[in-house]
N, C-alpha and C. Protein backbone atom coordinates (compact mmCIF):
# COMPACT_ATOMS: atom_id res chain seq x y z
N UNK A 1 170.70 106.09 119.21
CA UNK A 1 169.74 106.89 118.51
C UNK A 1 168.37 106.21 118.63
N UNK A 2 167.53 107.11 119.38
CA UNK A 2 166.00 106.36 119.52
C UNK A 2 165.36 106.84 117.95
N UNK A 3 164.04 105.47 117.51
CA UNK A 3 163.85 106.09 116.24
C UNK A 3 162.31 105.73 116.55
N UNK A 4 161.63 106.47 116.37
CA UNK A 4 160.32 106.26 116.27
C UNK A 4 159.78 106.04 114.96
N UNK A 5 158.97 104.82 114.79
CA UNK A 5 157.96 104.77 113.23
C UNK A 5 156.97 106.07 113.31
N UNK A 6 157.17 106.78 112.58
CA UNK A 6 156.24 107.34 111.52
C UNK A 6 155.06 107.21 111.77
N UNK A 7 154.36 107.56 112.42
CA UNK A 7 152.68 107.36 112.27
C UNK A 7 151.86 108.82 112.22
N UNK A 8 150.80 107.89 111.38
CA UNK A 8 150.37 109.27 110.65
C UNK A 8 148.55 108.96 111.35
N UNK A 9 147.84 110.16 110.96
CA UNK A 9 146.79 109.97 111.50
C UNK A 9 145.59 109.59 110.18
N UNK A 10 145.05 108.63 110.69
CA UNK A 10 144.41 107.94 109.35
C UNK A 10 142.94 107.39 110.14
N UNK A 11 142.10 107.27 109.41
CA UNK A 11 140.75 106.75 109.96
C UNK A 11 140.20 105.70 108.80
N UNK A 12 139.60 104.54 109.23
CA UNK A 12 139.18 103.84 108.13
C UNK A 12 138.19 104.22 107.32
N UNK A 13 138.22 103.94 106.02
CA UNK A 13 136.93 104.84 105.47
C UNK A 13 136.10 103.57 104.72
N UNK A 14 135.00 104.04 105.03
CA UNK A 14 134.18 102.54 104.37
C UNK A 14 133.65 103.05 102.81
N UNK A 15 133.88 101.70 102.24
CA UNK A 15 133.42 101.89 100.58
C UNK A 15 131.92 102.73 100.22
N UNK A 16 131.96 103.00 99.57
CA UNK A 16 130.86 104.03 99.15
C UNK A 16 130.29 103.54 97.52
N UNK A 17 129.02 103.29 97.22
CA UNK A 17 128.66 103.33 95.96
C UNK A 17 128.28 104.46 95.59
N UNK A 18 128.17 104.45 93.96
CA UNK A 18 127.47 105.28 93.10
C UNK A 18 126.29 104.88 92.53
N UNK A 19 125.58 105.39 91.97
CA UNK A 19 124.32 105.07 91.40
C UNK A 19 123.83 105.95 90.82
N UNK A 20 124.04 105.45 89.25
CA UNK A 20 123.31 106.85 88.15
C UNK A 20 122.07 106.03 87.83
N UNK A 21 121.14 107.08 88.50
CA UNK A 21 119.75 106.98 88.25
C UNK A 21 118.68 107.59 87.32
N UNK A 22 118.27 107.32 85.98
CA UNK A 22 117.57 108.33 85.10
C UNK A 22 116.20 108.55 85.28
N UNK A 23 115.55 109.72 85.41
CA UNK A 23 114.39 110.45 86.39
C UNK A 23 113.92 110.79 85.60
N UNK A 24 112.90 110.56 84.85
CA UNK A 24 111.79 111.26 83.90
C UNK A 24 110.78 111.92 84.78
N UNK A 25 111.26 113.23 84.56
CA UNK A 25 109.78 113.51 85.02
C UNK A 25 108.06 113.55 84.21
N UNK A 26 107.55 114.24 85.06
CA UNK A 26 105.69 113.54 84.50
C UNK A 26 105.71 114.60 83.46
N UNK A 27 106.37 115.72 83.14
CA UNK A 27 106.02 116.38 82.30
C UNK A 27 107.32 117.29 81.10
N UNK A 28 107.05 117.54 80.21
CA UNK A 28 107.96 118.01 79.20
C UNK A 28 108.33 119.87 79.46
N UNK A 29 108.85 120.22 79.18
CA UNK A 29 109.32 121.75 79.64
C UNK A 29 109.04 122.22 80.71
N UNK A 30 109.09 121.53 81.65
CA UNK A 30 109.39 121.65 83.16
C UNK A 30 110.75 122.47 83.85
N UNK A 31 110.48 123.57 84.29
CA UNK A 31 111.50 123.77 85.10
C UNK A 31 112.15 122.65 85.75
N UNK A 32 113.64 122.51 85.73
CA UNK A 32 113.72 121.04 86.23
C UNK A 32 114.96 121.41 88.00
N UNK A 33 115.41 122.95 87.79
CA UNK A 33 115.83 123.29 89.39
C UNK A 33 114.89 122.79 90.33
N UNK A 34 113.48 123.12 90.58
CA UNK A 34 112.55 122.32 91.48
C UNK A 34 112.50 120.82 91.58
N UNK A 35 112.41 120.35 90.95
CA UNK A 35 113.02 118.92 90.68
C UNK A 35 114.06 118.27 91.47
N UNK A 36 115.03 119.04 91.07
CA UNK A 36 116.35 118.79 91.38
C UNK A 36 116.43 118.83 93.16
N UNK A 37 115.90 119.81 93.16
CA UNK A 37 115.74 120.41 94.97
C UNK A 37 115.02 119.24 95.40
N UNK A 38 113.78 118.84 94.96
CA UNK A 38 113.29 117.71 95.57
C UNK A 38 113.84 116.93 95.64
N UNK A 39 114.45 115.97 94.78
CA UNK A 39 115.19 114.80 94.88
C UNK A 39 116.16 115.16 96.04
N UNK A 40 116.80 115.98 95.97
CA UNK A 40 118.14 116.02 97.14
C UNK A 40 117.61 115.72 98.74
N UNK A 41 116.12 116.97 98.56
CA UNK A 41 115.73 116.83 100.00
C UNK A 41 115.05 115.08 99.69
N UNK A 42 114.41 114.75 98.98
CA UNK A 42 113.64 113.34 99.41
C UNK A 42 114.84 112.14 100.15
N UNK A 43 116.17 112.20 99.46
CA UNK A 43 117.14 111.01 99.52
C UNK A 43 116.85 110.71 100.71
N UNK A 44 117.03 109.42 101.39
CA UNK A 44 117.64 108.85 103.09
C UNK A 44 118.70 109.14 103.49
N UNK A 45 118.72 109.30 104.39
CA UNK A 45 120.04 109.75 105.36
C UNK A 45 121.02 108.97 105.23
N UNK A 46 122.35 109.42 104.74
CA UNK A 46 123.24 108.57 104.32
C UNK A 46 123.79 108.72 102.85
N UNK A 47 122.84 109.35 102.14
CA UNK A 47 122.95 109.24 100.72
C UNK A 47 122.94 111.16 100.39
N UNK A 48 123.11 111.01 98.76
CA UNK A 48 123.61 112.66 98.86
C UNK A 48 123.78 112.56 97.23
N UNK A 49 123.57 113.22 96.25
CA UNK A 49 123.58 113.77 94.59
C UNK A 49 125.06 114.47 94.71
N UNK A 50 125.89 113.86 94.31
CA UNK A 50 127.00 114.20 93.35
C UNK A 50 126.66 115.10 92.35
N UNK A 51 126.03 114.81 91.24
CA UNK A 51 125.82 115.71 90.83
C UNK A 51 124.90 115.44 89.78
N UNK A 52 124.40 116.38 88.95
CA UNK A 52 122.85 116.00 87.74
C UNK A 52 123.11 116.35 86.34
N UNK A 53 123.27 115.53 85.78
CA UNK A 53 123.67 116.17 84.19
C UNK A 53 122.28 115.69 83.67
N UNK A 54 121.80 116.37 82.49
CA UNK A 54 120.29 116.44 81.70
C UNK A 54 120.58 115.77 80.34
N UNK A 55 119.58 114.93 80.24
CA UNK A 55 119.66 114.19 79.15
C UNK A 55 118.12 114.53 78.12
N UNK A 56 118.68 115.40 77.27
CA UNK A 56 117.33 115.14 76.34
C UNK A 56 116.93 114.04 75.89
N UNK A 57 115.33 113.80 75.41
CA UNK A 57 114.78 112.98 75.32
C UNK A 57 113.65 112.90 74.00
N UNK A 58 112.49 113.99 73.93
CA UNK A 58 112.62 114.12 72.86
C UNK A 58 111.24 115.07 72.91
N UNK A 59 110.89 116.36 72.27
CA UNK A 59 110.04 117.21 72.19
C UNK A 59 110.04 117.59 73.42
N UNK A 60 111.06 118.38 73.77
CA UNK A 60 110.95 118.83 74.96
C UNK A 60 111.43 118.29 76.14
N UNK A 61 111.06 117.03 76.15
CA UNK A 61 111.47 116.20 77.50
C UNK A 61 112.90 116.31 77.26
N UNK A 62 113.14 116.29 79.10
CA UNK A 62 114.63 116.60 79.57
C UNK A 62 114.42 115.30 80.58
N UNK A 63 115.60 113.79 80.50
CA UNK A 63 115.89 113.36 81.70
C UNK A 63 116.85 113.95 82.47
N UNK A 64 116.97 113.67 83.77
CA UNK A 64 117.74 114.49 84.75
C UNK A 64 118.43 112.93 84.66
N UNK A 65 119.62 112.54 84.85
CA UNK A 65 120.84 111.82 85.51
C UNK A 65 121.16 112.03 86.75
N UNK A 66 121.23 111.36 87.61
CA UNK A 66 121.40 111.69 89.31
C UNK A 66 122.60 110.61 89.69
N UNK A 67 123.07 111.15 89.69
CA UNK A 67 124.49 110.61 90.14
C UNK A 67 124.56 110.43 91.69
N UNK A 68 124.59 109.25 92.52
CA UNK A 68 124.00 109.50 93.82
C UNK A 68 125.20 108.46 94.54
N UNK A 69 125.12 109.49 95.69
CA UNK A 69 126.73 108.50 96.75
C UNK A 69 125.91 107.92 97.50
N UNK A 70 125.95 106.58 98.12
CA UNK A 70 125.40 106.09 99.01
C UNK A 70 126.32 105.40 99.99
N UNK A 71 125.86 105.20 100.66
CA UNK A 71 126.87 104.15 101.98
C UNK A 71 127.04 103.01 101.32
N UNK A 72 128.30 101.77 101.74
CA UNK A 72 127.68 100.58 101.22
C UNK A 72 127.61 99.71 102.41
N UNK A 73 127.54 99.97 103.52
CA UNK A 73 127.06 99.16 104.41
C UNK A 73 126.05 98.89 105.26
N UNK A 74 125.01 99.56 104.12
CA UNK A 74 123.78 100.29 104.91
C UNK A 74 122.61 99.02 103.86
N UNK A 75 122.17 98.08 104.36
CA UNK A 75 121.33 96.83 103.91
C UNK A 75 119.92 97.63 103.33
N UNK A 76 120.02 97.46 101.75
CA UNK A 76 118.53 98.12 101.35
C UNK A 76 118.71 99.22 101.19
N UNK A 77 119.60 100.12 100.89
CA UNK A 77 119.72 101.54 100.97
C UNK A 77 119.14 101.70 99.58
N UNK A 78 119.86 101.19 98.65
CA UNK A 78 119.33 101.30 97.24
C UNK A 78 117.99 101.57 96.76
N UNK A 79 116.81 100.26 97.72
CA UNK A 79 115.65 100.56 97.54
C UNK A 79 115.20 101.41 97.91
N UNK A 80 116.04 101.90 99.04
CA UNK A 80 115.14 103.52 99.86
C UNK A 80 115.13 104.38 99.16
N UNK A 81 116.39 104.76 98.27
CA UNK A 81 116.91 105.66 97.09
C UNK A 81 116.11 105.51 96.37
N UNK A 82 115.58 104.79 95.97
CA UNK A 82 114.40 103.89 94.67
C UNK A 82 113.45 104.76 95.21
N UNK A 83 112.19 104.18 95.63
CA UNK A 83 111.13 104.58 96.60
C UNK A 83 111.43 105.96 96.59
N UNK A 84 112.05 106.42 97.66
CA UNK A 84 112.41 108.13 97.74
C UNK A 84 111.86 108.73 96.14
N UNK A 85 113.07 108.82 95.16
CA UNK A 85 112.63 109.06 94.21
C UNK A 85 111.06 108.71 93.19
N UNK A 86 110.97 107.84 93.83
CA UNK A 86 109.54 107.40 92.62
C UNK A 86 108.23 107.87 93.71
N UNK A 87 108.75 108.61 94.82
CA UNK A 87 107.34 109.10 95.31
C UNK A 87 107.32 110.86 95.63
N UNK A 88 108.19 111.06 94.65
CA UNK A 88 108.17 112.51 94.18
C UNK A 88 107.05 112.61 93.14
N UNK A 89 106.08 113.70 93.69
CA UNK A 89 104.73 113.53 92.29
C UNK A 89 105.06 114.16 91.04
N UNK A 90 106.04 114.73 90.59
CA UNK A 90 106.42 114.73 89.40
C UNK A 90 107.21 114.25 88.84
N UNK A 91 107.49 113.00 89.13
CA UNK A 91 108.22 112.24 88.78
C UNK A 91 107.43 111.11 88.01
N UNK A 92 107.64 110.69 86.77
CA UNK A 92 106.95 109.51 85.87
C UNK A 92 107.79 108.16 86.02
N UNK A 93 108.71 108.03 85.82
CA UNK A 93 109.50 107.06 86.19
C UNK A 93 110.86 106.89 86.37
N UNK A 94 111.64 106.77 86.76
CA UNK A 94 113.20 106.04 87.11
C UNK A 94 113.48 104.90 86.69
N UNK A 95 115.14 105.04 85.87
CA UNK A 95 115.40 103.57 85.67
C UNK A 95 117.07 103.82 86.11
N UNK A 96 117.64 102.77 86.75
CA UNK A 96 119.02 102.75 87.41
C UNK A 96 119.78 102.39 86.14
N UNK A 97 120.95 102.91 86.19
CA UNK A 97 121.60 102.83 84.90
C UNK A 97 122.82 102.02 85.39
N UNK A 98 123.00 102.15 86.63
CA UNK A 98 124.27 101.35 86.71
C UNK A 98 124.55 101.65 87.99
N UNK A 99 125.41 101.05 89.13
CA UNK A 99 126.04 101.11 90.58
C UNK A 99 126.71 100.35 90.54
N UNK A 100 127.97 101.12 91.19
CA UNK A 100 129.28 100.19 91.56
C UNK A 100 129.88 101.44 92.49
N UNK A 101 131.03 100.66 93.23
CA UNK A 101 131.32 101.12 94.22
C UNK A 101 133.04 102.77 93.95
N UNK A 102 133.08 102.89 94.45
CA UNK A 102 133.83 104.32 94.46
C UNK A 102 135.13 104.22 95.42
């Protein structure tokens, strides 16, 4: 009886971080879909929004949460993600809330 192992078709997959990023924008009752659209198109190649949950803040202000996949073998990606975002002009500031890997 010939027996062949089992092989299955598999590809290596490289680790991936997350990164919840909080996005104030410059202004309070802002449509924040436009927003949202920007950030996705600004990211670097490689990277991509999971997804955006809204965090009130206070009279109005809404932070956006950006939940963001990135590569992890890509040197500096983080800062590009950084940058990207903080040179959206309605954007007031960003603060990283946390990254770890997936």
């Amino acid at each position: 009886m010939d027996i062949q192992p089992h092989r299955t078709n598999w590809r290596i997959q490289l680790a991936r971080i997350l990164a919840s990023i909080k996005i104030f924008p410059q202004e309070a009752n802002i449509d924040l879909a436009p927003l949202k659209a920007q950030i996705q198109a600004a990211l670097p190649t490689g990277s991509s929004v999971q997804r955006f949950d809204e965090e009130p803040v206070a009279f109005g202000l809404v932070a956006l949460i950006a939940n963001v996949i990135l590569p992890d073998d890509a040197a500096g990606h983080m800062d590009k993600v950084e940058e990207a975002i903080k040179a959206i002009k309605s954007v007031s500031e960003i603060q990283v809330l946390r990254v770890g890997r997936i």
